[in-house]
C-alpha atoms as a PDB file:
ATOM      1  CA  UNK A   1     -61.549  48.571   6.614  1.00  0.00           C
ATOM      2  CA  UNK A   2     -61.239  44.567   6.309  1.00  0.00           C
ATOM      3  CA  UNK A   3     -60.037  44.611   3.136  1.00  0.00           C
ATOM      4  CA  UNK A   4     -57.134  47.615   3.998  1.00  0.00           C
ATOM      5  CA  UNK A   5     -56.064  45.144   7.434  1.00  0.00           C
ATOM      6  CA  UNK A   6     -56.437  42.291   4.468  1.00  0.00           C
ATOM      7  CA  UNK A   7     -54.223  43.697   2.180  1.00  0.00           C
ATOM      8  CA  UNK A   8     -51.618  44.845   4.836  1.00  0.00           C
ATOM      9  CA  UNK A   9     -51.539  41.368   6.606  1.00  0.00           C
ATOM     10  CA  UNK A  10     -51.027  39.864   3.366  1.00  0.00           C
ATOM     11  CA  UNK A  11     -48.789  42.542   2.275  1.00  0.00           C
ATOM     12  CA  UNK A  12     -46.573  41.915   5.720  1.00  0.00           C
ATOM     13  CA  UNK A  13     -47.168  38.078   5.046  1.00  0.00           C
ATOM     14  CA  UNK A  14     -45.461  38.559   1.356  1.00  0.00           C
ATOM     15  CA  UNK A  15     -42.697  40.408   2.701  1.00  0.00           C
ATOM     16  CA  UNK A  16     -41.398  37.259   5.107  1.00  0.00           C
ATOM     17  CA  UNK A  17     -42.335  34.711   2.656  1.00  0.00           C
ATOM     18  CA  UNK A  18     -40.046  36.965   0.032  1.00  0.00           C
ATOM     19  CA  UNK A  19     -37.566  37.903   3.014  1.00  0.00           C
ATOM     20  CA  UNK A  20     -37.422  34.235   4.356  1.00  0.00           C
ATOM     21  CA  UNK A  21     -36.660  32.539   0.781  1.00  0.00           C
ATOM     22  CA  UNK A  22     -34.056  35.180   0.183  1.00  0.00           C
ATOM     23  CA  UNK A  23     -32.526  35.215   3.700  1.00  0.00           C
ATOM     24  CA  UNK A  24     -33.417  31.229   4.243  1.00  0.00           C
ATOM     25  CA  UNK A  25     -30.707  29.377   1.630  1.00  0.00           C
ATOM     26  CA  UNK A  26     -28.462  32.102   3.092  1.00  0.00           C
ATOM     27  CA  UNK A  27     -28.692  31.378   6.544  1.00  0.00           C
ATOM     28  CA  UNK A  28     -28.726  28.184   6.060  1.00  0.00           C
ATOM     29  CA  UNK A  29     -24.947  28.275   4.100  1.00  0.00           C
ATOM     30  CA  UNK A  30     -23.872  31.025   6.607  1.00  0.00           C
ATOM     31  CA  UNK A  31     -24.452  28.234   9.866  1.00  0.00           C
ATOM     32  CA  UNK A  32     -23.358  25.255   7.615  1.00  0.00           C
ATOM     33  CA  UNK A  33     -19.655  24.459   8.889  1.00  0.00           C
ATOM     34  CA  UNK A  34     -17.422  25.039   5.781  1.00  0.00           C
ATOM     35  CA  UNK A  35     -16.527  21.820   4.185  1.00  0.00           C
ATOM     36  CA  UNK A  36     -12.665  21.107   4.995  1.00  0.00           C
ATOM     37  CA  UNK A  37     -11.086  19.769   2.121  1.00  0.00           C
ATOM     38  CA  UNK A  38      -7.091  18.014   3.020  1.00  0.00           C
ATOM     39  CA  UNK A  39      -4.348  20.866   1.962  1.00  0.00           C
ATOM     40  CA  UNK A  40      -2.525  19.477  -1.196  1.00  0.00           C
ATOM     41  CA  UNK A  41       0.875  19.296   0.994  1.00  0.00           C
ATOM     42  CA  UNK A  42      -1.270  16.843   3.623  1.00  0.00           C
ATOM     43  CA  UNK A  43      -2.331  14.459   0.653  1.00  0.00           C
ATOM     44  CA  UNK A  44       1.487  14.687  -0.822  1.00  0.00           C
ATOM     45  CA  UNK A  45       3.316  14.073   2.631  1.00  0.00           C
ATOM     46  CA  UNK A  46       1.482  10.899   2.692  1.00  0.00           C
ATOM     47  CA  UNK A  47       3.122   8.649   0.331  1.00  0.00           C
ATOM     48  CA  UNK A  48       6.317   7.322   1.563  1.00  0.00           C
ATOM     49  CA  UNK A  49       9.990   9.227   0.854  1.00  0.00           C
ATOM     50  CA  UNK A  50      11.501   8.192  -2.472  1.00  0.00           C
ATOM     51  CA  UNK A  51      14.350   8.932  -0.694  1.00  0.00           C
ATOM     52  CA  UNK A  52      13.592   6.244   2.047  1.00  0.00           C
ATOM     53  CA  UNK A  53      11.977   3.778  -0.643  1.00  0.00           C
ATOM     54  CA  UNK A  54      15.216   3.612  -2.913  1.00  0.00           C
ATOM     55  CA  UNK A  55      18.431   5.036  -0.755  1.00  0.00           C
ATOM     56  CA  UNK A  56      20.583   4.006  -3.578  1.00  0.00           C
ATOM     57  CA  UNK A  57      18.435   4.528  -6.423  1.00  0.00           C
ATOM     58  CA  UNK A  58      17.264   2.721  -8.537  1.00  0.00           C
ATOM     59  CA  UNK A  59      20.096  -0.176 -10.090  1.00  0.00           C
ATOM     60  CA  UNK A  60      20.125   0.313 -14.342  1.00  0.00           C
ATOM     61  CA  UNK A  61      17.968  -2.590 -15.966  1.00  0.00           C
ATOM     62  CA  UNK A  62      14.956  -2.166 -14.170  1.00  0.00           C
ATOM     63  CA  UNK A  63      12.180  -4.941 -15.092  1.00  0.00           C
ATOM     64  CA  UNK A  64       8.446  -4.605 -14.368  1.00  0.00           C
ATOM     65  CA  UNK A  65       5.280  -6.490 -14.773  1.00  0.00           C
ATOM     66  CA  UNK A  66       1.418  -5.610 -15.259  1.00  0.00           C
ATOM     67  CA  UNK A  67      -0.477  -7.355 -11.749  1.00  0.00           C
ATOM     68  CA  UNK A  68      -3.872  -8.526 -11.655  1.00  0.00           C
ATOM     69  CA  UNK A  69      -5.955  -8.138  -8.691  1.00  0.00           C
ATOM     70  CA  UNK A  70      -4.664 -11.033  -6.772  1.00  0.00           C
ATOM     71  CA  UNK A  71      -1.578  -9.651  -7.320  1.00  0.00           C
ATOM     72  CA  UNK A  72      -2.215  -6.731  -5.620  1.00  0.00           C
ATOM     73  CA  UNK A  73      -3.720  -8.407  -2.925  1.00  0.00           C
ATOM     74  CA  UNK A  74      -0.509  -9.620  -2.427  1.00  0.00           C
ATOM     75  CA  UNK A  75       1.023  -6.323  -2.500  1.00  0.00           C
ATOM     76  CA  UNK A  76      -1.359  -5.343   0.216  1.00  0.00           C
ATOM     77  CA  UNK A  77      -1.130  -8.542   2.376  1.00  0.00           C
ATOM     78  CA  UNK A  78       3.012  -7.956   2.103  1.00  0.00           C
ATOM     79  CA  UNK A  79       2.352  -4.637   3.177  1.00  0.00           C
ATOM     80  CA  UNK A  80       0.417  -4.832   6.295  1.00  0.00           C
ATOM     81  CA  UNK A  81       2.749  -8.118   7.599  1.00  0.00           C
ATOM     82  CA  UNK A  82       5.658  -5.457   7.271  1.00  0.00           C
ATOM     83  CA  UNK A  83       3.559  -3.267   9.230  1.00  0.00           C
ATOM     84  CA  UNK A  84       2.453  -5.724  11.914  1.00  0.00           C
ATOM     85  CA  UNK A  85       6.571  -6.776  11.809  1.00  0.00           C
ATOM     86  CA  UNK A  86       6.957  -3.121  13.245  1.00  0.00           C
ATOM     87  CA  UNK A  87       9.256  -2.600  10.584  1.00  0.00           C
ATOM     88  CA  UNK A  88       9.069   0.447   8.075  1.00  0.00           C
ATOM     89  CA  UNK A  89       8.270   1.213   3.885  1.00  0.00           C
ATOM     90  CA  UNK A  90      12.284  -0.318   2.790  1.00  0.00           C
ATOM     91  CA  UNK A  91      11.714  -3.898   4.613  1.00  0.00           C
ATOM     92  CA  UNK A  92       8.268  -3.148   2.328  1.00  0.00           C
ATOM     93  CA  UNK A  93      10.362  -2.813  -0.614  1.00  0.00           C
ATOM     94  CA  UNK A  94      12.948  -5.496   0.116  1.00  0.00           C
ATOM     95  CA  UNK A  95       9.925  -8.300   0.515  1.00  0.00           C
ATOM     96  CA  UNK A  96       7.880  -7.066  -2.372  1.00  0.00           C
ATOM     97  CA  UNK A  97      10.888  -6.819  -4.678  1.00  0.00           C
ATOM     98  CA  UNK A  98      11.926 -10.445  -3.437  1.00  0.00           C
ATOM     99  CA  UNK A  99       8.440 -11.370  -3.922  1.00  0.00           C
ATOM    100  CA  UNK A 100       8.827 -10.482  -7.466  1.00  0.00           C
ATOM    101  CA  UNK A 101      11.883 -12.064  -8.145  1.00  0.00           C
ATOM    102  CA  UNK A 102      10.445 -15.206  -6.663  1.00  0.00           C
ATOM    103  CA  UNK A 103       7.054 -15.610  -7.705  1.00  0.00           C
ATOM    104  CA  UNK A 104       5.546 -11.916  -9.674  1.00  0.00           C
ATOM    105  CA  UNK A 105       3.817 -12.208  -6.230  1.00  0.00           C
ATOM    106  CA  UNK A 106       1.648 -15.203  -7.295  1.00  0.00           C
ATOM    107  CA  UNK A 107       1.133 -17.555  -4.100  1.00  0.00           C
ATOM    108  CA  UNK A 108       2.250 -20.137  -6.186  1.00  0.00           C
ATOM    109  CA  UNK A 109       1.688 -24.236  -4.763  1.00  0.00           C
ATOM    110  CA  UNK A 110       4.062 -27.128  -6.056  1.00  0.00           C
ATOM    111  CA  UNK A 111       4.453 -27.234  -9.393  1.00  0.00           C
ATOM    112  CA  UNK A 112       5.629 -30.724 -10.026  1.00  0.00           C
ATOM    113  CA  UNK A 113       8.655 -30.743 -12.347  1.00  0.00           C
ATOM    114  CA  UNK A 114       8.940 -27.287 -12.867  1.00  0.00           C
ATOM    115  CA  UNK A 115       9.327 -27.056  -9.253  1.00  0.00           C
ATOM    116  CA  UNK A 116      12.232 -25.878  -7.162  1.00  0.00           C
ATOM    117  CA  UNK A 117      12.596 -28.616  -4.674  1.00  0.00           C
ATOM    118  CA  UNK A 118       9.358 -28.244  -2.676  1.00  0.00           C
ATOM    119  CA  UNK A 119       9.728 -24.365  -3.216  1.00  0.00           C
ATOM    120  CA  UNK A 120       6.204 -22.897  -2.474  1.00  0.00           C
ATOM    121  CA  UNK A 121       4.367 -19.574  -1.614  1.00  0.00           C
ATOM    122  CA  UNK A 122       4.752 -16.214  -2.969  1.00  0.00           C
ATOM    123  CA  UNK A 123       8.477 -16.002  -1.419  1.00  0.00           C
ATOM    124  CA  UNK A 124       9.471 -19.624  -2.568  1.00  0.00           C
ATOM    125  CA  UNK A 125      10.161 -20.500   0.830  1.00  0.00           C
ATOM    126  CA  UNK A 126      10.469 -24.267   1.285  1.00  0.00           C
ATOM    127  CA  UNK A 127       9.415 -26.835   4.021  1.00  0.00           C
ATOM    128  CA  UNK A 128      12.304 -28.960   4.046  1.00  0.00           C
ATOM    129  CA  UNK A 129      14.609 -25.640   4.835  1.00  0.00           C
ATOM    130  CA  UNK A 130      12.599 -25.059   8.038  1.00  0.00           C
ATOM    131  CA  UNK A 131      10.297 -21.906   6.381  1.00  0.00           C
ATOM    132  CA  UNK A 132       7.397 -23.378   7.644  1.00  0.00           C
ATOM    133  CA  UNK A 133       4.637 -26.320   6.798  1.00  0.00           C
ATOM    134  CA  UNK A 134       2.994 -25.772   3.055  1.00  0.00           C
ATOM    135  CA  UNK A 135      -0.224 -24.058   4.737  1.00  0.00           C
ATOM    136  CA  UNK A 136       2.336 -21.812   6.145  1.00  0.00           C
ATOM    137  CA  UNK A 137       4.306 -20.870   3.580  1.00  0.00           C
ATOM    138  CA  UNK A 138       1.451 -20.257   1.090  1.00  0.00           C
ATOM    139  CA  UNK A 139      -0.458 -18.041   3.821  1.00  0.00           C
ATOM    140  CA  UNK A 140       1.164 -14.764   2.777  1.00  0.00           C
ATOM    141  CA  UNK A 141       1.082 -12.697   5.685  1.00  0.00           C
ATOM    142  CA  UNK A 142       3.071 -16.237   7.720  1.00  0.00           C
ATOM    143  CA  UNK A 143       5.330 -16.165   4.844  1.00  0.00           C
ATOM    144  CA  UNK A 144       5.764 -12.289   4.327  1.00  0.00           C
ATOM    145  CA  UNK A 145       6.896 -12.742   8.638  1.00  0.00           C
ATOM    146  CA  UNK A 146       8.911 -15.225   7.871  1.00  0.00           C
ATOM    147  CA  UNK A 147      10.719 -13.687   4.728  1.00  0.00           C
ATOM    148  CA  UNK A 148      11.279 -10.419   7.773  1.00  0.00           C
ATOM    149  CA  UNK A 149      12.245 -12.322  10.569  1.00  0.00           C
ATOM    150  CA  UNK A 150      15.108 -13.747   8.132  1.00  0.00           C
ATOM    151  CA  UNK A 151      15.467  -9.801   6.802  1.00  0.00           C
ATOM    152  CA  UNK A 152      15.868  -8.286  10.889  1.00  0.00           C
ATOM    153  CA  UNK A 153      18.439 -11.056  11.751  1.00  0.00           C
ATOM    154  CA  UNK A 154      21.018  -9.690   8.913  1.00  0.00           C
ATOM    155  CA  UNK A 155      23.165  -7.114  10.201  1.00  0.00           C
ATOM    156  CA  UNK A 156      22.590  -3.580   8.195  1.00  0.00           C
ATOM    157  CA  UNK A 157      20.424  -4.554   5.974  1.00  0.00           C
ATOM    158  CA  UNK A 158      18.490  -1.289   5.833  1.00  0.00           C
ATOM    159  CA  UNK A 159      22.273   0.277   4.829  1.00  0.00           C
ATOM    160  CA  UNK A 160      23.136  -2.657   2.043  1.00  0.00           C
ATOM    161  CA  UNK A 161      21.879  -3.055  -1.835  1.00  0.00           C
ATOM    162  CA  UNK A 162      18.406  -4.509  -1.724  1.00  0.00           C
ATOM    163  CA  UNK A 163      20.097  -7.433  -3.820  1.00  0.00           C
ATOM    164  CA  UNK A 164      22.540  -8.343  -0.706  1.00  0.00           C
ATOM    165  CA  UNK A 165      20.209  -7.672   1.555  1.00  0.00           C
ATOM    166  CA  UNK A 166      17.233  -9.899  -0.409  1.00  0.00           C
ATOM    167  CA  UNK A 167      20.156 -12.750  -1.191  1.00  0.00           C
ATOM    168  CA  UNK A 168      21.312 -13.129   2.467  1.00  0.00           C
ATOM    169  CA  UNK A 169      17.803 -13.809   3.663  1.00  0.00           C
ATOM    170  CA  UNK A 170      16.892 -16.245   0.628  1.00  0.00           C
ATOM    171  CA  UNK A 171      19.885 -17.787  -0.656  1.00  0.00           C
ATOM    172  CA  UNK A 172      19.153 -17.669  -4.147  1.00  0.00           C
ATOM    173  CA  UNK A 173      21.120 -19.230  -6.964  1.00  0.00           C
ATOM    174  CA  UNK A 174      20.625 -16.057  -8.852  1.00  0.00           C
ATOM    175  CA  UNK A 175      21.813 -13.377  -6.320  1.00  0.00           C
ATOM    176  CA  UNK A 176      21.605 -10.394  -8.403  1.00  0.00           C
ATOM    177  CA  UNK A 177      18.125 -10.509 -10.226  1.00  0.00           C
ATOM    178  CA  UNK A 178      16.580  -9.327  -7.118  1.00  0.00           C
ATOM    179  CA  UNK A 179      17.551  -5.695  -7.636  1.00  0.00           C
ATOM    180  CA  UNK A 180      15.828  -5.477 -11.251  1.00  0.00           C
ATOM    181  CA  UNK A 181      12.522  -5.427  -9.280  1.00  0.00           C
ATOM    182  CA  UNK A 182      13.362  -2.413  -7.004  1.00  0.00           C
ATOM    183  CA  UNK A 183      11.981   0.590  -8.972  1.00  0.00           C
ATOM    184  CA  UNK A 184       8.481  -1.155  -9.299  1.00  0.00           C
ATOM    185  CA  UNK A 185       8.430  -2.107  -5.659  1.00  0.00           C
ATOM    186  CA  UNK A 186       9.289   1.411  -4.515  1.00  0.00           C
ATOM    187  CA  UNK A 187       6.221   2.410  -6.869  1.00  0.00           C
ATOM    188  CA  UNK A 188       3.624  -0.464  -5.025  1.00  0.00           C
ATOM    189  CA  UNK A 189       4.715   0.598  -1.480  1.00  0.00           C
ATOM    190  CA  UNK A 190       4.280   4.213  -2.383  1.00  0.00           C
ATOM    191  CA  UNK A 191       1.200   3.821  -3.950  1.00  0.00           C
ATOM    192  CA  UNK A 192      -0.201   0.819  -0.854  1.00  0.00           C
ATOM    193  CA  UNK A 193       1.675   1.708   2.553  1.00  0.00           C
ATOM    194  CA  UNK A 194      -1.303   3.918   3.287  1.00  0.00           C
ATOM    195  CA  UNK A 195      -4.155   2.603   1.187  1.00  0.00           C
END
């Protein structure tokens, strides 16, 4: 008689062993909360409009240039001064494309002869004009406010050519090269505003 009770506890005992390994990994998936993975339209609506980046398209004779990580830095820094400016992904564009134009968005210091005046920074903003002291000018978040300050007083701007708009704030001697740098400033703030 103890070894038929032996047999059927052990029996009854091999049953839940067998019953909880093949129930157990199931029950344990069945009370997991699915994993919830961002719908493909989510990720998409993301990025910035092109429409919003370029409202007049890109101009023909487009330039571009590889950046480095401090370049991108720079991207980023413009990026989140915009932000903290309160102002939207074209003032983005308009800075980073000036940005270009002036500098490839190097924070550059004096560079003796080959300097502008006492041009500095990664806008080329200069101390004698009243941009700010040189610590100022080369801190890129003081001189990406500084660059959008100049950008919010100029009636329209978000309407005009980034060129115009770029030109009135800076003053440049070369007006139109600004607008070659608009497609690949379109492509940083859509691939940075939300990184």
């Amino acid at each position: 008689m103890n070894s038929m009770l032996r047999k059927s506890v052990l029996g009854i005992a091999g049953l839940a062993v067998s019953g909880g390994l093949v129930a157990g990994p199931v029950a344990a998936f069945a009370d997991a909360a699915p994993v919830a993975s961002a719908p493909v339209a989510a990720v998409q609506a993301e990025k910035p409009d092109t429409g919003k980046l370029l409202p007049h398209g890109a101009p023909a004779g487009q330039s571009h240039v590889d950046l480095n990580d401090e370049q991108v830095g720079n991207v980023k820094a413009i990026i989140a001064a915009t932000k903290k400016a309160g102002m939207d992904e074209r003032a983005a564009v308009v800075a980073i494309a000036t940005a270009l134009q002036e500098s490839k968005l190097e924070n550059l210091g004096h560079l003796g002869d080959r300097n502008d005046h006492d041009s500095q920074g990664l806008f080329q903003q200069r101390p004698s004009s009243g941009w700010g002291t040189v610590e100022q000018i080369t801190d890129p978040e003081y001189s990406t406010l500084a660059f959008l300050k100049g950008l919010k007083q100029v009636d329209g701007w978000q309407d005009m050519p980034l060129t115009k708009a770029a030109q009135t704030v800076q003053v440049s001697a070369y007006p139109d090269h600004y607008a070659q740098w608009e497609q690949q400033a379109a492509d940083l703030v859509a691939e940075h505003w939300n990184s």
